[in-house]
C-alpha atoms as a PDB file:
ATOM      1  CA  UNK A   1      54.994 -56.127  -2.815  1.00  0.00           C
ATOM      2  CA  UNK A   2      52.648 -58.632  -4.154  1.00  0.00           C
ATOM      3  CA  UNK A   3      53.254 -61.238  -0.897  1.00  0.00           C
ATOM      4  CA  UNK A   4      52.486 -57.830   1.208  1.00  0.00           C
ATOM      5  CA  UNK A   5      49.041 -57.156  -0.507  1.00  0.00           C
ATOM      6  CA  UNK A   6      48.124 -60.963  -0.707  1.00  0.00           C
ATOM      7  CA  UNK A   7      49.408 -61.130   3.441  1.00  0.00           C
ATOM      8  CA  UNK A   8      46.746 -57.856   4.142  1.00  0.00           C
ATOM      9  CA  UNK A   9      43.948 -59.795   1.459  1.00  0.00           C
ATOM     10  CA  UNK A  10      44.287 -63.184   3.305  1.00  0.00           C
ATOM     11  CA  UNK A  11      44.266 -61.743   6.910  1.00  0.00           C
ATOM     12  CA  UNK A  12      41.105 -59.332   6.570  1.00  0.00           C
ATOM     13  CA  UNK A  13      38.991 -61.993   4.337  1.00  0.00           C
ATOM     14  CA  UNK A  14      39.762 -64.857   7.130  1.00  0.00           C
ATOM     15  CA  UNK A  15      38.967 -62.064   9.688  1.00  0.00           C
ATOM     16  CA  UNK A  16      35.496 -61.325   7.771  1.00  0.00           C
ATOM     17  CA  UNK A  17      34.603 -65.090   8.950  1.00  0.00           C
ATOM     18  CA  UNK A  18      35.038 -64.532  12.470  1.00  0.00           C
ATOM     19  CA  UNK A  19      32.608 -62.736  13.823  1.00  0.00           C
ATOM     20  CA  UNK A  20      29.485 -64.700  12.469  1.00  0.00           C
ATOM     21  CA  UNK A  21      31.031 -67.657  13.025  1.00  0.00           C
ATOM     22  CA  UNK A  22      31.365 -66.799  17.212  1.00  0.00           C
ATOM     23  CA  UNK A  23      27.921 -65.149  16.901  1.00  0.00           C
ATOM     24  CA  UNK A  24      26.283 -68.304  15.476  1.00  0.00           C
ATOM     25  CA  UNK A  25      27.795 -70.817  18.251  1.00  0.00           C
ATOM     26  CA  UNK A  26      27.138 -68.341  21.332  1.00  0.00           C
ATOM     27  CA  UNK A  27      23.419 -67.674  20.345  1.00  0.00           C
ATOM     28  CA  UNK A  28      22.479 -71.013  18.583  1.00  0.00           C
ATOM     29  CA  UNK A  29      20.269 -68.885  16.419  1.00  0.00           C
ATOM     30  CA  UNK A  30      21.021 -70.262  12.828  1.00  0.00           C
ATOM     31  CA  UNK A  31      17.135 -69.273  11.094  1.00  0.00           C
ATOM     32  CA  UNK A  32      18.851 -66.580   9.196  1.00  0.00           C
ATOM     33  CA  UNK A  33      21.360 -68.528   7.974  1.00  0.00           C
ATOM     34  CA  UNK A  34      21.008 -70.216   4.161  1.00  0.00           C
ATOM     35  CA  UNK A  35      22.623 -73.894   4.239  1.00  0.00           C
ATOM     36  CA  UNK A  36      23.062 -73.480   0.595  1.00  0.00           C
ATOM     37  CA  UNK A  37      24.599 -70.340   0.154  1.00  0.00           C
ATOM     38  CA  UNK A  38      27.284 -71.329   3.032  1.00  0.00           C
ATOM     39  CA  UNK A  39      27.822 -74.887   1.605  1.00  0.00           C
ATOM     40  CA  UNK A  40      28.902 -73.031  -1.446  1.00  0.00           C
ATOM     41  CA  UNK A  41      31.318 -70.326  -0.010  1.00  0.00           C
ATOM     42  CA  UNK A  42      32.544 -73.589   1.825  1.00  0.00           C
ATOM     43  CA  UNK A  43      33.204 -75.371  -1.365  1.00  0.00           C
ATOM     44  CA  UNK A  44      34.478 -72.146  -2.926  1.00  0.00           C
ATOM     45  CA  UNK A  45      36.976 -71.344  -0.095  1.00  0.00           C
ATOM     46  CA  UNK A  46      38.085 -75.371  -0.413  1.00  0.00           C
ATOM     47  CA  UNK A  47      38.945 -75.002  -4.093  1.00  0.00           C
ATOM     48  CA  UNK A  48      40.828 -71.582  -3.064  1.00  0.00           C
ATOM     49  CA  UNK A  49      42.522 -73.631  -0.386  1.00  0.00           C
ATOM     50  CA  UNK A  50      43.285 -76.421  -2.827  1.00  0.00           C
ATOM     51  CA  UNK A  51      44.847 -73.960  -5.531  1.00  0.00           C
ATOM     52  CA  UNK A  52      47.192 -72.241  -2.944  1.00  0.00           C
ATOM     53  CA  UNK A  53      48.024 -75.387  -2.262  1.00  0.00           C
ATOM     54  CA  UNK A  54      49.130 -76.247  -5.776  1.00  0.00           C
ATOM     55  CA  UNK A  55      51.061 -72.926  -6.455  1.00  0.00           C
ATOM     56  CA  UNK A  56      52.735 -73.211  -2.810  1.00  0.00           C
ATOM     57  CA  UNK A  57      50.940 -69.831  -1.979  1.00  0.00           C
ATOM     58  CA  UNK A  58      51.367 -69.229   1.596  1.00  0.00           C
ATOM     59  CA  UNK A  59      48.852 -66.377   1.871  1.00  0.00           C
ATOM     60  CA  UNK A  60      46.207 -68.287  -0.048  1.00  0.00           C
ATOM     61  CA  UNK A  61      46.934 -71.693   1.953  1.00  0.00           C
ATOM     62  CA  UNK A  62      47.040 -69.697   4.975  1.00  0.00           C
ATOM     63  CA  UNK A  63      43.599 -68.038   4.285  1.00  0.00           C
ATOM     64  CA  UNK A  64      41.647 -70.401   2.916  1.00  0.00           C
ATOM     65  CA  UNK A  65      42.615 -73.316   6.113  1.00  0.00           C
ATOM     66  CA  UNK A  66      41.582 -70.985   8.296  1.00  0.00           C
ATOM     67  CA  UNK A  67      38.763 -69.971   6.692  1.00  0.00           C
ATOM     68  CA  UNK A  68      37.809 -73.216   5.653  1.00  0.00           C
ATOM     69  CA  UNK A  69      37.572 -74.069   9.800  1.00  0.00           C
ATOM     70  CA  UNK A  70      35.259 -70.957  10.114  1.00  0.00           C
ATOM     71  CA  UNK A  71      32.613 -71.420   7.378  1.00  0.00           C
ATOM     72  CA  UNK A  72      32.649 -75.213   8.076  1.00  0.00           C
ATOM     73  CA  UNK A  73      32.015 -74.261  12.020  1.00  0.00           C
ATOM     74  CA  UNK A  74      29.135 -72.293  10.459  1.00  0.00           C
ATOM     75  CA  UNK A  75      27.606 -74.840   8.240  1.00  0.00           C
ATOM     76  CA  UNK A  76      28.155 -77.696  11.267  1.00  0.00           C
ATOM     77  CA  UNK A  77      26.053 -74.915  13.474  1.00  0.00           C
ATOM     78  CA  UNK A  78      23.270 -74.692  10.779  1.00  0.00           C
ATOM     79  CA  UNK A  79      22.750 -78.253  10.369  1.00  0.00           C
ATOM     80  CA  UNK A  80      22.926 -78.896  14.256  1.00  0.00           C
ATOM     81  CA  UNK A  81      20.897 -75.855  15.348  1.00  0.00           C
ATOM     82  CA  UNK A  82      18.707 -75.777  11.704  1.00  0.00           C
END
């Protein structure tokens, strides 16, 4: 039961990610965006990503990769589009 709740938790918070992240690189429009405040969930997710990785926690490693590529792909968009 736990794997099946951590599953649903990893796919909708790596979901969440998504859509701003294809909104960002179609319009280019990045003003709204705060560098900071994304460069922190970044390093946030990475430490996530870094602990699943350490307990073998396939939801969690799963998760955090992917979301990892998403924020990232947002923070590369800020500082190329400011």
């Amino acid at each position: 039961m736990e794997e099946l709740v951590g599953a649903a938790a990893a796919i909708v918070s790596t979901i969440c990610w998504l859509p701003q992240t294809l909104k960002t690189w179609r319009t280019r429009e990045t003003k709204d965006l705060s560098l900071p405040a994304n460069l922190l969930i970044f390093f946030s997710i990475s430490l996530w990503l870094i602990y699943g990785l350490m307990l073998g926690a396939w939801p969690l490693i799963a998760a955090n990769a992917i979301a990892v590529i998403l924020v990232g792909a947002i923070v590369a968009a800020k500082l190329k589009f400011g």
